[in-house]
C-alpha atoms as a PDB file:
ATOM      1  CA  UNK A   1       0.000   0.000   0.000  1.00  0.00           C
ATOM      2  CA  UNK A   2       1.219   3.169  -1.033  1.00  0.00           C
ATOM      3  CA  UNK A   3       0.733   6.365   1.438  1.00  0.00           C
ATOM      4  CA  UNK A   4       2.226   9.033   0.122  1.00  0.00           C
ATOM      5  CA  UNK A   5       0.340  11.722  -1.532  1.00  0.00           C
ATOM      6  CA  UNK A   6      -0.252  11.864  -5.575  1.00  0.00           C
ATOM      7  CA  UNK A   7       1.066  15.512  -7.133  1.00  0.00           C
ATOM      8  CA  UNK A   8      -2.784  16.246  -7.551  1.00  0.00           C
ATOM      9  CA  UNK A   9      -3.484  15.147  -3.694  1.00  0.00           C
ATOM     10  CA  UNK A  10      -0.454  17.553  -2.845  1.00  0.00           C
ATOM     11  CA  UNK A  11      -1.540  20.328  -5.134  1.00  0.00           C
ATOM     12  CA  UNK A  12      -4.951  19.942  -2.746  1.00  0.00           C
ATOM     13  CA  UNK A  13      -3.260  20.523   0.157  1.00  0.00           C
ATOM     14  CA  UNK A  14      -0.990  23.564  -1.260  1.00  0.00           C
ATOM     15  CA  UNK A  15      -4.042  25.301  -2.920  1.00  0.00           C
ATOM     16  CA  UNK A  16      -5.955  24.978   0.196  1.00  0.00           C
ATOM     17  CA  UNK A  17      -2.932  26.514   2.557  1.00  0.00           C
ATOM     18  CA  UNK A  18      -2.661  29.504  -0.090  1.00  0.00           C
ATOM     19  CA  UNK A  19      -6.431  30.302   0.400  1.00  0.00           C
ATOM     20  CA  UNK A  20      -6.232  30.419   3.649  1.00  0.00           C
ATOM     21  CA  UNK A  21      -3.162  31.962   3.987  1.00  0.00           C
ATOM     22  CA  UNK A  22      -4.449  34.762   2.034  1.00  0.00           C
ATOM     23  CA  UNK A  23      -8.010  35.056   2.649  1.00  0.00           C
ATOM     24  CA  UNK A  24      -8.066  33.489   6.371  1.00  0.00           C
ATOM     25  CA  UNK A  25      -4.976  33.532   8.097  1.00  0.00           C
ATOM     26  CA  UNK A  26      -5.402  33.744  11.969  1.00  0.00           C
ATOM     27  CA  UNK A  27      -5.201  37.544  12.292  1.00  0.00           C
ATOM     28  CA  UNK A  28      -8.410  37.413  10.098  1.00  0.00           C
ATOM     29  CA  UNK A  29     -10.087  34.416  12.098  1.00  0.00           C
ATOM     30  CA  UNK A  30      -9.701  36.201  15.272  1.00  0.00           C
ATOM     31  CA  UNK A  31     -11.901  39.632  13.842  1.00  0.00           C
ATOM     32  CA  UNK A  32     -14.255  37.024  12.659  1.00  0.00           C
ATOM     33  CA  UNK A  33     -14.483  35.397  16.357  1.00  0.00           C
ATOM     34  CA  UNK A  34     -14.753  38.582  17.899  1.00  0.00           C
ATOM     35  CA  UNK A  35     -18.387  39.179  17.823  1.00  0.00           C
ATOM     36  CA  UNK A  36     -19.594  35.893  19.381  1.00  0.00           C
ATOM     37  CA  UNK A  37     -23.426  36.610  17.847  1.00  0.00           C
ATOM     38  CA  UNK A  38     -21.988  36.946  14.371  1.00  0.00           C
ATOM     39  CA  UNK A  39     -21.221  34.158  12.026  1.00  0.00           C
ATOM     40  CA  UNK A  40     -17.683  33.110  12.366  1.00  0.00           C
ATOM     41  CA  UNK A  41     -17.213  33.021   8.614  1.00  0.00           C
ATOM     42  CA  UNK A  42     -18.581  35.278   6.281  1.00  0.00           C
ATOM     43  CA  UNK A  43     -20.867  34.238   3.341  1.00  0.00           C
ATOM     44  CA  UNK A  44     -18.588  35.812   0.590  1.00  0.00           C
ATOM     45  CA  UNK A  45     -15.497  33.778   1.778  1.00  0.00           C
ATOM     46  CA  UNK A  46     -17.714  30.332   2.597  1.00  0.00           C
ATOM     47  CA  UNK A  47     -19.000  30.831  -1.075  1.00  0.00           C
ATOM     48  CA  UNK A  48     -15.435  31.022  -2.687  1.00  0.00           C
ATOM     49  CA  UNK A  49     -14.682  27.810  -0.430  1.00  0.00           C
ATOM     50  CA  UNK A  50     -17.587  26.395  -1.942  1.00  0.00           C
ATOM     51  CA  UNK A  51     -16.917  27.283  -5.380  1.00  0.00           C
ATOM     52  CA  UNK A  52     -13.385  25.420  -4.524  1.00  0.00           C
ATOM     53  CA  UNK A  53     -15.184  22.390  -4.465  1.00  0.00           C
ATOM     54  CA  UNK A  54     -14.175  21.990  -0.694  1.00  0.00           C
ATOM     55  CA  UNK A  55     -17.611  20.770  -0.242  1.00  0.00           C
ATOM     56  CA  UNK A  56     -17.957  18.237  -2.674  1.00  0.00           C
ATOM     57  CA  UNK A  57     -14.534  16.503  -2.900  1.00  0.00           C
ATOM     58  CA  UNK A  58     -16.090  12.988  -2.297  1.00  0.00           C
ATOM     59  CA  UNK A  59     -19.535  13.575  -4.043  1.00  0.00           C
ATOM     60  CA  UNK A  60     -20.368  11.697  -7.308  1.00  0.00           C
ATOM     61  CA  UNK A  61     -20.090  14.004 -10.208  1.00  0.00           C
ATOM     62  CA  UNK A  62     -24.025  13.213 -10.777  1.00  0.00           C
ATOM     63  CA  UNK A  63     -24.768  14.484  -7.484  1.00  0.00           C
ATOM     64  CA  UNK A  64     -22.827  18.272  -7.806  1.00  0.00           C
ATOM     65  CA  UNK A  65     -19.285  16.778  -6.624  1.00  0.00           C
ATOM     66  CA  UNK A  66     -15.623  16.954  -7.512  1.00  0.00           C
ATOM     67  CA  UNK A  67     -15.970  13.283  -7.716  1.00  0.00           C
ATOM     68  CA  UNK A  68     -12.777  12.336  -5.684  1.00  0.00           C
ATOM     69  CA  UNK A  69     -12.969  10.411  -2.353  1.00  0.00           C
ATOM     70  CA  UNK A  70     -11.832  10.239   1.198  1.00  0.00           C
ATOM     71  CA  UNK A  71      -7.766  10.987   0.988  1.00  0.00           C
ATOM     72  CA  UNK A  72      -7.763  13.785  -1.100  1.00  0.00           C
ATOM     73  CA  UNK A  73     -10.519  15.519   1.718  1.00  0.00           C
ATOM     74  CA  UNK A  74      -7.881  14.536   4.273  1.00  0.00           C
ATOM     75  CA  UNK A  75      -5.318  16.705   2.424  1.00  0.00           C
ATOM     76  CA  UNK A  76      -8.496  19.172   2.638  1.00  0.00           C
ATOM     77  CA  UNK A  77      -8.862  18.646   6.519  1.00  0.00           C
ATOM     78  CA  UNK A  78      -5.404  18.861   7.427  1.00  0.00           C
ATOM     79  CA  UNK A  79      -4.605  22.335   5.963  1.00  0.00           C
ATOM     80  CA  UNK A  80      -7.985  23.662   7.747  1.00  0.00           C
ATOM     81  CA  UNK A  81      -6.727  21.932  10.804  1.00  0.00           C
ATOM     82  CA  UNK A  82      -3.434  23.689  10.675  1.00  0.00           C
ATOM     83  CA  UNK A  83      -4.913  27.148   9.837  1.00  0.00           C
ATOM     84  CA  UNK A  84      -7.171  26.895  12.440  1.00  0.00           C
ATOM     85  CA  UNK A  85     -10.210  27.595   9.688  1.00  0.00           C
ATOM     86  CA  UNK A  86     -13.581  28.795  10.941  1.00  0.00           C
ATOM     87  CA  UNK A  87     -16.871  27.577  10.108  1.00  0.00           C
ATOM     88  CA  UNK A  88     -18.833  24.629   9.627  1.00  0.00           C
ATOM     89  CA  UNK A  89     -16.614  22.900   7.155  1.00  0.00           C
ATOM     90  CA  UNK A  90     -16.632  19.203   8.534  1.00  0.00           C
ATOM     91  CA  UNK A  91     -20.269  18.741   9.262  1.00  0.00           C
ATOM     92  CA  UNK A  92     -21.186  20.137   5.666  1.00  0.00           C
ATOM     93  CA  UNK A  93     -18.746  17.570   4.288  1.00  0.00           C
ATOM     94  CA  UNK A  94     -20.369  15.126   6.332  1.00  0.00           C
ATOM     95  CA  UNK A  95     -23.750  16.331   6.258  1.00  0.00           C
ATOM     96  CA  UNK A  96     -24.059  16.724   2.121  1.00  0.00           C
ATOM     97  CA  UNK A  97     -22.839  12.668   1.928  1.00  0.00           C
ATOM     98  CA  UNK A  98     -25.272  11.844   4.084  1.00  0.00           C
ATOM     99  CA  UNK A  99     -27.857  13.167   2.198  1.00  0.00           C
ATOM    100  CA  UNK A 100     -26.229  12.118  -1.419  1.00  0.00           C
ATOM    101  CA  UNK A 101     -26.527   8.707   0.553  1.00  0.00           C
ATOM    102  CA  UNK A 102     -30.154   8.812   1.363  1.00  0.00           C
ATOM    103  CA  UNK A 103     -30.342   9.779  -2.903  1.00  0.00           C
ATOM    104  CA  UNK A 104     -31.902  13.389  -1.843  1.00  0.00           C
ATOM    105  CA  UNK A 105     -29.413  14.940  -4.868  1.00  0.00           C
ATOM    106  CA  UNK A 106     -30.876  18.225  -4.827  1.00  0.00           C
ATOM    107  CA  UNK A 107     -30.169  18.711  -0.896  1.00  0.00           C
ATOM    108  CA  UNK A 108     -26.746  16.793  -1.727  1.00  0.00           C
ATOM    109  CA  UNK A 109     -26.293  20.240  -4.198  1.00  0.00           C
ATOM    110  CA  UNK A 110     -27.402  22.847  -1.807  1.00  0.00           C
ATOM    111  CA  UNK A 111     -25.192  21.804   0.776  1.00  0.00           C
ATOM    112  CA  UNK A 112     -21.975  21.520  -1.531  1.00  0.00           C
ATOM    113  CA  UNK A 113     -22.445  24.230  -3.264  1.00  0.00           C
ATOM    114  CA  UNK A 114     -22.740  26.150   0.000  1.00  0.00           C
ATOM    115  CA  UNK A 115     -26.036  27.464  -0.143  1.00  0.00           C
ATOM    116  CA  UNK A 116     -26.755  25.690   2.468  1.00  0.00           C
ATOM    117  CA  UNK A 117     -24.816  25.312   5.978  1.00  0.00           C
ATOM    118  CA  UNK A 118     -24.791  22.088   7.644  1.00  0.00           C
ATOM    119  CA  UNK A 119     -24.277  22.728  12.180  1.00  0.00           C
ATOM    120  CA  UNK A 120     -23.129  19.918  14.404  1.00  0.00           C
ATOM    121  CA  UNK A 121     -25.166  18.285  17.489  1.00  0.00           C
ATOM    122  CA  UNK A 122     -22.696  17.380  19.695  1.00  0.00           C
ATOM    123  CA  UNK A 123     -25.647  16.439  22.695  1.00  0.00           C
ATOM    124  CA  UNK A 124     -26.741  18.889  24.317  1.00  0.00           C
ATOM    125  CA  UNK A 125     -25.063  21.707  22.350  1.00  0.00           C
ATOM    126  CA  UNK A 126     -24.554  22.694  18.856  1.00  0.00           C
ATOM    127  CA  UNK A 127     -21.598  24.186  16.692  1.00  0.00           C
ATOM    128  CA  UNK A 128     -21.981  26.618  14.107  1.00  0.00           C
ATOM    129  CA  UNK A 129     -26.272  25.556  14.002  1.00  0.00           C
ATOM    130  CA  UNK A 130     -28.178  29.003  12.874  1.00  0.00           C
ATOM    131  CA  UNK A 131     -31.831  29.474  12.339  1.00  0.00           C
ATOM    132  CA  UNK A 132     -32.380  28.029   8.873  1.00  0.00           C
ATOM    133  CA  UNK A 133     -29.813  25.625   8.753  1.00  0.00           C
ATOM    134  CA  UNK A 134     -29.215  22.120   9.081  1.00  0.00           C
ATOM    135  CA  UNK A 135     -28.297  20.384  12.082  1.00  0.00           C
ATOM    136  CA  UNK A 136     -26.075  17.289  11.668  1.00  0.00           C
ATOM    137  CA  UNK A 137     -25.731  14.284  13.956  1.00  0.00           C
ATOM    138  CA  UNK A 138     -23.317  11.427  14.197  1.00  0.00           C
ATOM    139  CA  UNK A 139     -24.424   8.490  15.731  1.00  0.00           C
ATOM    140  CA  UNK A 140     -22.305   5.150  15.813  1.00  0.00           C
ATOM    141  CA  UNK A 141     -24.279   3.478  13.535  1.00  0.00           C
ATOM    142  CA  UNK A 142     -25.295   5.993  10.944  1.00  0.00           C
ATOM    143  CA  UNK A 143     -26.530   9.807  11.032  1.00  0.00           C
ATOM    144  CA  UNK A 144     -29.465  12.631  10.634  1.00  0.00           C
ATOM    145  CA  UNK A 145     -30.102  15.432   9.059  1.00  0.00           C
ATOM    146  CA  UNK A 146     -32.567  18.067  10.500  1.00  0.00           C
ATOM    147  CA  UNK A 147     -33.414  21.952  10.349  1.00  0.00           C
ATOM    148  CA  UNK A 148     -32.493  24.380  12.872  1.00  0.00           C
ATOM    149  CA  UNK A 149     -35.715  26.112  13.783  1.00  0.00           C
ATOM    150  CA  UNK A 150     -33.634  28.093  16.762  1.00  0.00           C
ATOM    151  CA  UNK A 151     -30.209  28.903  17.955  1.00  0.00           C
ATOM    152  CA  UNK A 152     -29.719  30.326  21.184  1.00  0.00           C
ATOM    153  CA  UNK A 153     -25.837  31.027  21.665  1.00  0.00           C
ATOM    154  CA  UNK A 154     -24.239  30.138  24.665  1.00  0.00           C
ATOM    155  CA  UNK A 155     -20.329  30.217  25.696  1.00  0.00           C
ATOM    156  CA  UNK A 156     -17.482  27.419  24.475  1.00  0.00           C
ATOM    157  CA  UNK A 157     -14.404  26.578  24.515  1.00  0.00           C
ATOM    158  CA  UNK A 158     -12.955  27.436  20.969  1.00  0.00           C
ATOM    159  CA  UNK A 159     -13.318  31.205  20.385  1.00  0.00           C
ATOM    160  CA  UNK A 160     -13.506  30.481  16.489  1.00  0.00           C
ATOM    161  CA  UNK A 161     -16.327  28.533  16.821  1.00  0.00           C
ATOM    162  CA  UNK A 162     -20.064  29.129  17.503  1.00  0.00           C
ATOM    163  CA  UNK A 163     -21.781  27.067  20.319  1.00  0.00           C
ATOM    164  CA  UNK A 164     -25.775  27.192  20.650  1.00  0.00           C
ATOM    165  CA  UNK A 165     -28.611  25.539  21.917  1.00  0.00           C
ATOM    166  CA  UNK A 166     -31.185  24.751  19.433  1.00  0.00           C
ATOM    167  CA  UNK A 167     -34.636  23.555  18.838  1.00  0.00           C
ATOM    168  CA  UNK A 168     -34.732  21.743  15.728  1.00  0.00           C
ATOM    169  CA  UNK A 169     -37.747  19.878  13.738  1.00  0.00           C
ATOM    170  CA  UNK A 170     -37.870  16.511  12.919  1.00  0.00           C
ATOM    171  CA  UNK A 171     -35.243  14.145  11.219  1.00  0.00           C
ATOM    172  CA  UNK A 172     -35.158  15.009   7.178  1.00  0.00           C
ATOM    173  CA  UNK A 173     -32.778  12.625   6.388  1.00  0.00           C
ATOM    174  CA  UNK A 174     -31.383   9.458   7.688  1.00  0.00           C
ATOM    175  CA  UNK A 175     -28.473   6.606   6.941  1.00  0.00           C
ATOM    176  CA  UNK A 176     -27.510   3.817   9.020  1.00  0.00           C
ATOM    177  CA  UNK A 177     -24.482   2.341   8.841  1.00  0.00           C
ATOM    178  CA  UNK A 178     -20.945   2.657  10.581  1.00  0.00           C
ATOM    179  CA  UNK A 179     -19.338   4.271   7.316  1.00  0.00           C
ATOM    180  CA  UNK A 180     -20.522   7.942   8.654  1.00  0.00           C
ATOM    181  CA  UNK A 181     -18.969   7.320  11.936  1.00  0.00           C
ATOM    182  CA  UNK A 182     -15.649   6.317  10.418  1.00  0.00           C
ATOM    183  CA  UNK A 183     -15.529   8.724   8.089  1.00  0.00           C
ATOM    184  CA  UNK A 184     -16.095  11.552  10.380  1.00  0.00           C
ATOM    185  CA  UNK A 185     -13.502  10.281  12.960  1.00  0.00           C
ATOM    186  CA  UNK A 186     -11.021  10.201   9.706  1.00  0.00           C
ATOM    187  CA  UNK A 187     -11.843  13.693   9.413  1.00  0.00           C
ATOM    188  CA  UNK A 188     -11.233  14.941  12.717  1.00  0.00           C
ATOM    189  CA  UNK A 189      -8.005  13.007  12.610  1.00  0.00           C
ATOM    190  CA  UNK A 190      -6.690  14.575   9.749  1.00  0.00           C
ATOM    191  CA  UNK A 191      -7.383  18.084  11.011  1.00  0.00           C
ATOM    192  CA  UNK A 192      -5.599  17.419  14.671  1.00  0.00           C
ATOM    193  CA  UNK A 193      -3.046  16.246  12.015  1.00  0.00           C
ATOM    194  CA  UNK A 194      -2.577  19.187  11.174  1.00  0.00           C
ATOM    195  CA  UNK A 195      -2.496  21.355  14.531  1.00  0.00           C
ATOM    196  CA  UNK A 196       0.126  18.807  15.545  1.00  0.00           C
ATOM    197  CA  UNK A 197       1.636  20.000  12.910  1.00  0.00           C
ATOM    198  CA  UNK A 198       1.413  23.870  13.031  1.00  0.00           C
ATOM    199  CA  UNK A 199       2.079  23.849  16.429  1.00  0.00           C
ATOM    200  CA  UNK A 200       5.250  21.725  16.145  1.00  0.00           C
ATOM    201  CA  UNK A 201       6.287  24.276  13.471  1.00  0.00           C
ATOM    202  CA  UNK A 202       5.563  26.934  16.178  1.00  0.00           C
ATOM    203  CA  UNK A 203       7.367  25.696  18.769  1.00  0.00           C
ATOM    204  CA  UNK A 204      10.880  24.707  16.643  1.00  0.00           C
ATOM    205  CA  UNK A 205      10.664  28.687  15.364  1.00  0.00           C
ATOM    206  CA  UNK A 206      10.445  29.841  18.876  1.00  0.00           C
ATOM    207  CA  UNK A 207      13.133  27.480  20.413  1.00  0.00           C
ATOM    208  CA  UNK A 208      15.372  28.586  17.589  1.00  0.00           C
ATOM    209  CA  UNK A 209      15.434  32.452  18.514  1.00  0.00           C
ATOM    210  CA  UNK A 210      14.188  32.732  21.712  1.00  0.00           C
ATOM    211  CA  UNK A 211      17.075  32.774  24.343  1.00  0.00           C
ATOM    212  CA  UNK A 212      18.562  32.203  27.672  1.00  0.00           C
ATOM    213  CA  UNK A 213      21.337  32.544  29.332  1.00  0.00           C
ATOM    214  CA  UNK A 214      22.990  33.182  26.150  1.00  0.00           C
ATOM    215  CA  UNK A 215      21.529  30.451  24.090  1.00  0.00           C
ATOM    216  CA  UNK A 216      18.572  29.217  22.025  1.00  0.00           C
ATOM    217  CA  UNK A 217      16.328  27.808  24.122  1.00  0.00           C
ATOM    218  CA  UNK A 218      15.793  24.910  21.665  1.00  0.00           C
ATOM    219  CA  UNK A 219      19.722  23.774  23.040  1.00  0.00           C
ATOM    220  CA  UNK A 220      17.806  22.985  26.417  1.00  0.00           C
ATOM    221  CA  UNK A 221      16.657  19.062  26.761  1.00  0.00           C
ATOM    222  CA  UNK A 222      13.598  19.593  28.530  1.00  0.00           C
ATOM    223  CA  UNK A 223      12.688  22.237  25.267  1.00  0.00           C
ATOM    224  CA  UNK A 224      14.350  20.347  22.478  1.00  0.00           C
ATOM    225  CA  UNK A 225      12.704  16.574  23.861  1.00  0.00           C
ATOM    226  CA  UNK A 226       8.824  18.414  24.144  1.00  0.00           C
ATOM    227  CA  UNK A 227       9.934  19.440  20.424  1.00  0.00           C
ATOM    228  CA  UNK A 228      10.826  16.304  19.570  1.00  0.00           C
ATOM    229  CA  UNK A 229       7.977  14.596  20.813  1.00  0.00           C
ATOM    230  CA  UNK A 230       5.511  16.761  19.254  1.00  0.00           C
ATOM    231  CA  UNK A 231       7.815  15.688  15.482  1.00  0.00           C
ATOM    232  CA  UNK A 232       7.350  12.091  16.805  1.00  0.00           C
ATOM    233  CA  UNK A 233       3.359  12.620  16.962  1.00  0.00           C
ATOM    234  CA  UNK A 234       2.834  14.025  13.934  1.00  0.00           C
ATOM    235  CA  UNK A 235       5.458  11.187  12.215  1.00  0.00           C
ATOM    236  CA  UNK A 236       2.903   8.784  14.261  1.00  0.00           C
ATOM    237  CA  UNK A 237      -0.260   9.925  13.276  1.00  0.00           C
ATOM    238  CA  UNK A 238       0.119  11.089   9.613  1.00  0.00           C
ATOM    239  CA  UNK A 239       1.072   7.135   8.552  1.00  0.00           C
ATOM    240  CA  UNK A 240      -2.217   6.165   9.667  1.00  0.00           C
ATOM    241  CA  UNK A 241      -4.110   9.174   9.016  1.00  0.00           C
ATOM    242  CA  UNK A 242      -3.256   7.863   5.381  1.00  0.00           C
ATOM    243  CA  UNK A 243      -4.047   3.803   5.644  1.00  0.00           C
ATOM    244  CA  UNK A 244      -7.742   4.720   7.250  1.00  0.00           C
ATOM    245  CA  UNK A 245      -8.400   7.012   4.683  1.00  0.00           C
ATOM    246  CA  UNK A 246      -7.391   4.376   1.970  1.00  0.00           C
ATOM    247  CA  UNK A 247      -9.537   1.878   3.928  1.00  0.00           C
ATOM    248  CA  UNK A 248     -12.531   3.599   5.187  1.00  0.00           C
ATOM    249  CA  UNK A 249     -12.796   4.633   1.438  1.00  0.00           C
ATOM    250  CA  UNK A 250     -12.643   1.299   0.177  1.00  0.00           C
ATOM    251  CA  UNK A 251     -14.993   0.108   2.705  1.00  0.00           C
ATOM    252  CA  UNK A 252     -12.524  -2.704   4.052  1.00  0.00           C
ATOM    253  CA  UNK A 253     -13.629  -4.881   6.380  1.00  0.00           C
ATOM    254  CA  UNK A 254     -11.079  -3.534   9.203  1.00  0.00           C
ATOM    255  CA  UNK A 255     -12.016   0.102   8.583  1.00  0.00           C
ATOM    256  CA  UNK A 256     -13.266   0.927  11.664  1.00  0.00           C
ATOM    257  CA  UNK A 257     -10.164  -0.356  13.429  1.00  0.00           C
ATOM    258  CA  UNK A 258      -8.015   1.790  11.562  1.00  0.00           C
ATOM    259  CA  UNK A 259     -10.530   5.131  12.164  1.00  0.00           C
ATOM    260  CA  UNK A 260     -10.676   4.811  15.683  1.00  0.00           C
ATOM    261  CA  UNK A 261      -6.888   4.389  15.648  1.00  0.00           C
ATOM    262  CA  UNK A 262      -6.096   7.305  13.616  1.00  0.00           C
ATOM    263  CA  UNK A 263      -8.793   9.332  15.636  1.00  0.00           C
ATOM    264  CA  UNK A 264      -7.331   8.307  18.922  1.00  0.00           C
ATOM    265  CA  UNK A 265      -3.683   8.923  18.209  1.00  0.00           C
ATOM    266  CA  UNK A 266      -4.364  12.209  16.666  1.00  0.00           C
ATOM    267  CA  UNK A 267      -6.061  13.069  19.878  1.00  0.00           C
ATOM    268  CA  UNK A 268      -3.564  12.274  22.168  1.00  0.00           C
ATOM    269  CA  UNK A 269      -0.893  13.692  20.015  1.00  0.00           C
ATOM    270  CA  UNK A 270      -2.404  16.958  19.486  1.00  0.00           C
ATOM    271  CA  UNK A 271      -3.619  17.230  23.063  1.00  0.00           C
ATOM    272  CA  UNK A 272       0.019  16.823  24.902  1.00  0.00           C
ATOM    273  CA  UNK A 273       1.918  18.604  22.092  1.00  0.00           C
ATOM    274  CA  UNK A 274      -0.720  21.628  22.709  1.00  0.00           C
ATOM    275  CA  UNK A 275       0.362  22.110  26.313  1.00  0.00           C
ATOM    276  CA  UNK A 276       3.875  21.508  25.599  1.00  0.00           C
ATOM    277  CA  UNK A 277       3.709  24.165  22.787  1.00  0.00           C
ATOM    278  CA  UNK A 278       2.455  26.689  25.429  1.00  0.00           C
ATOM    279  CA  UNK A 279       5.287  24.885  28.325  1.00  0.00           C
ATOM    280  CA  UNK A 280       7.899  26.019  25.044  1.00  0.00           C
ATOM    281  CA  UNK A 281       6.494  29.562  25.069  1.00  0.00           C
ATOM    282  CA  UNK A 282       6.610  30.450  28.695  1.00  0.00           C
ATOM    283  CA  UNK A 283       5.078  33.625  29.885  1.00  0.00           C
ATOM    284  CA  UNK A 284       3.406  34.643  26.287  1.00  0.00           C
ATOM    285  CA  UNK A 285       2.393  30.926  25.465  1.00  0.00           C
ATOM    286  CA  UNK A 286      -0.546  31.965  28.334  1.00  0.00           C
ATOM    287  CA  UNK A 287      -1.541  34.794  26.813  1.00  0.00           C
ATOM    288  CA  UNK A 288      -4.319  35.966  24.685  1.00  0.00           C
ATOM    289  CA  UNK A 289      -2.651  37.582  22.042  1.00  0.00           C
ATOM    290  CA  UNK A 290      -0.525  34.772  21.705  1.00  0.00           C
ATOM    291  CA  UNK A 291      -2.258  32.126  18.904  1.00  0.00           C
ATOM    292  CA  UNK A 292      -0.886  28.896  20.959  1.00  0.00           C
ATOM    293  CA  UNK A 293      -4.009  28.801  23.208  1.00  0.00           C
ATOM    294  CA  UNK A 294      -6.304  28.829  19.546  1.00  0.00           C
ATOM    295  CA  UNK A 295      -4.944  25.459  18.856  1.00  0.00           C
ATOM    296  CA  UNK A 296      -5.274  24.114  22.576  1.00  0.00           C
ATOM    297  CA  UNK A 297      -9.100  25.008  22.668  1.00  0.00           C
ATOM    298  CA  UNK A 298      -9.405  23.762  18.913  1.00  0.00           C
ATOM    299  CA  UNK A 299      -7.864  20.612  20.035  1.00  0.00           C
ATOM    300  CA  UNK A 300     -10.082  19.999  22.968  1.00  0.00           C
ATOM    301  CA  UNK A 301     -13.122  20.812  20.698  1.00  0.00           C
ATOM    302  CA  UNK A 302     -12.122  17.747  17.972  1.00  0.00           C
ATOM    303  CA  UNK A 303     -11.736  15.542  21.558  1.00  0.00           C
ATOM    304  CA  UNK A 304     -14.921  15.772  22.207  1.00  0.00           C
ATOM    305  CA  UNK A 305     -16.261  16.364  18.592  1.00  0.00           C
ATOM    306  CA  UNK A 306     -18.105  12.743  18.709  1.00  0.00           C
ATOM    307  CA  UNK A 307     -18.999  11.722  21.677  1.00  0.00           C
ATOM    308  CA  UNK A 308     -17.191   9.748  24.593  1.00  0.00           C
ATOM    309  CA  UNK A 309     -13.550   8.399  23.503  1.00  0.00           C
ATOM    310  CA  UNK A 310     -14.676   4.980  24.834  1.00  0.00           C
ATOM    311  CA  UNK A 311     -16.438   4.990  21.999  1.00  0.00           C
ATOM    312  CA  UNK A 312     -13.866   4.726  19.766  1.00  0.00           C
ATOM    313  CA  UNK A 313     -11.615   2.701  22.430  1.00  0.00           C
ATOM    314  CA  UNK A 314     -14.250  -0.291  21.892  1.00  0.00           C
ATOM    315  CA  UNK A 315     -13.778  -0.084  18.230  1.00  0.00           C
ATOM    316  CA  UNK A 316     -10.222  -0.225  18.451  1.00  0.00           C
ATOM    317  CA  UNK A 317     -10.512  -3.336  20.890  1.00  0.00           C
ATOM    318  CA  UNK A 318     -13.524  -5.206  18.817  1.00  0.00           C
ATOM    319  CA  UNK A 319     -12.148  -7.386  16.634  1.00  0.00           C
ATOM    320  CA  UNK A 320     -10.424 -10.272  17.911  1.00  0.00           C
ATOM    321  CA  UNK A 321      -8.131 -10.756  15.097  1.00  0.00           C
ATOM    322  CA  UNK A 322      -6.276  -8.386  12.433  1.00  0.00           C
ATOM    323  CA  UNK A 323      -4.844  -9.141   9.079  1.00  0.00           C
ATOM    324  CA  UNK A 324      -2.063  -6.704   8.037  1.00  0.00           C
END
């Protein structure tokens, strides 16, 4: 099996970065995220994403997609992860296969060509849900689709995301099936992926010009090893970010194995090598101005994205034999 990215998967991933770069780089998130009542991207820039085709990497041609399938939105995912992208990006993904599943094309349309915004229920709460919308939710054996009839906004972790509590009306689409499930923990994978990733950047820059005592910090153990270790969890995680992607997409037998695993060692990757990025930074890592804390609370949001980690802990430990 070969993991590496094809030149058109990598010219994904290096279009994507120069969008964002230029359109919605982090000074430009944080304006966005600081009116908490206001969308946390604006329609002009979601419909250039749209036009992209970030919305419809996976669909079917026949059903308004790119036609493309699970790896090259992983190059997608990780480049949003490492930009720290606002807006409701994953659960439109998510929520315009479901319906392209359940052969409602039309809706399948809207949603990719990003007339129509797809929220998240993660129990309890919602992200990026407004009135009008719809309101996606992942269950371990398939997922819905309803409308957002309300969206009252209440406080969350993740600054560049919108939390609410809604009122929604009754299911409008449907699938069963673990595929969602899998897929969506691919997803999340490949954007901690990429915060693993930005933030080990982060930290290597710092420890290179930041000094003490005379000397880069980076020539410190207890600095270079939490460096290190965050290089180690990327090289860890991006392997088999990869194989699920190829698998889930395939529908192999083993694919939910391989999701969980790439969801849980994304996880734990991103959420140690987040503190340790602020530990690298010292007194301004704590701070607000400083960006480190963005990736922490981003990080903690994908933890929690879909549902308790047992979850995916009993997937990993399910089957009772592997073939590799």
């Amino acid at each position: 099996m070969n993991l590496a990215p094809s030149p058109d998967q990598t010219e994904i991933a290096a279009s994507t970065a120069g969008f964002l770069a230029k359109e919605l780089p982090i000074s430009r998130v944080r304006e966005l995220a600081a009116d908490p009542r206001s969308a946390v991207i604006d329609e002009e820039t979601w419909s250039r994403c749209a036009d992209l085709g970030w919305l419809a990497l996976s669909l079917p041609e026949e059903q308004g997609g790119v036609g493309l399938g699970l790896p090259e939105e992983v190059m997608l995912f990780r480049e949003l992860g490492r930009g720290l992208a606002p807006g409701p990006f994953r659960s439109s993904v998510l929520g315009a296969r479901v319906a392209a599943l359940a052969g409602e094309t039309s809706l399948a349309e809207e949603i990719a060509s990003g007339n129509r915004r797809v929220g998240m229920d993660l129990g309890g709460v919602a992200i990026d849900a407004r009135p009008g919308d719809l309101l996606l939710r992942v269950e371990e054996n398939g997922g819905t689709l309803s409308v957002v009839v309300d969206a009252e906004p209440t406080p969350g972790v993740d600054p560049c995301t919108r939390f609410s509590r809604v009122t929604t009306t009754g299911t409008v689409v449907q699938i069963e099936g673990p595929a969602l499930m899998d897929r969506a923990r691919v997803l999340a994978a490949a954007e901690l992926l990429g915060i693993i990733e930005a933030i080990c950047d982060m930290s290597a820059a710092y420890a290179q010009t930041r000094t003490q005592f005379g000397k880069a910090i980076g020539s410190f153990q207890a600095v270079k090893h939490r460096c290190a270790d965050m290089a180690i969890a990327s090289y860890a995680t991006v392997g088999q970010v990869f194989q699920a992607a190829l698998l889930v997409e395939a529908g192999a037998p083993d694919a939910a194995f391989h999701a969980s695993s790439a969801y849980v060692l994304a996880v734990n990757g991103a959420r140690t090598s987040a503190a340790d990025n602020i530990q690298n930074h010292g007194g301004i890592g704590y701070t607000w101005e400083h960006d480190a804390h963005l990736y922490l609370k981003r990080a903690f949001l994908l933890e929690r994205l879909l549902g308790p980690q047992r979850n995916s802990y009993r997937a990993i430990l399910a089957p009772e034999r592997h073939e590799f």
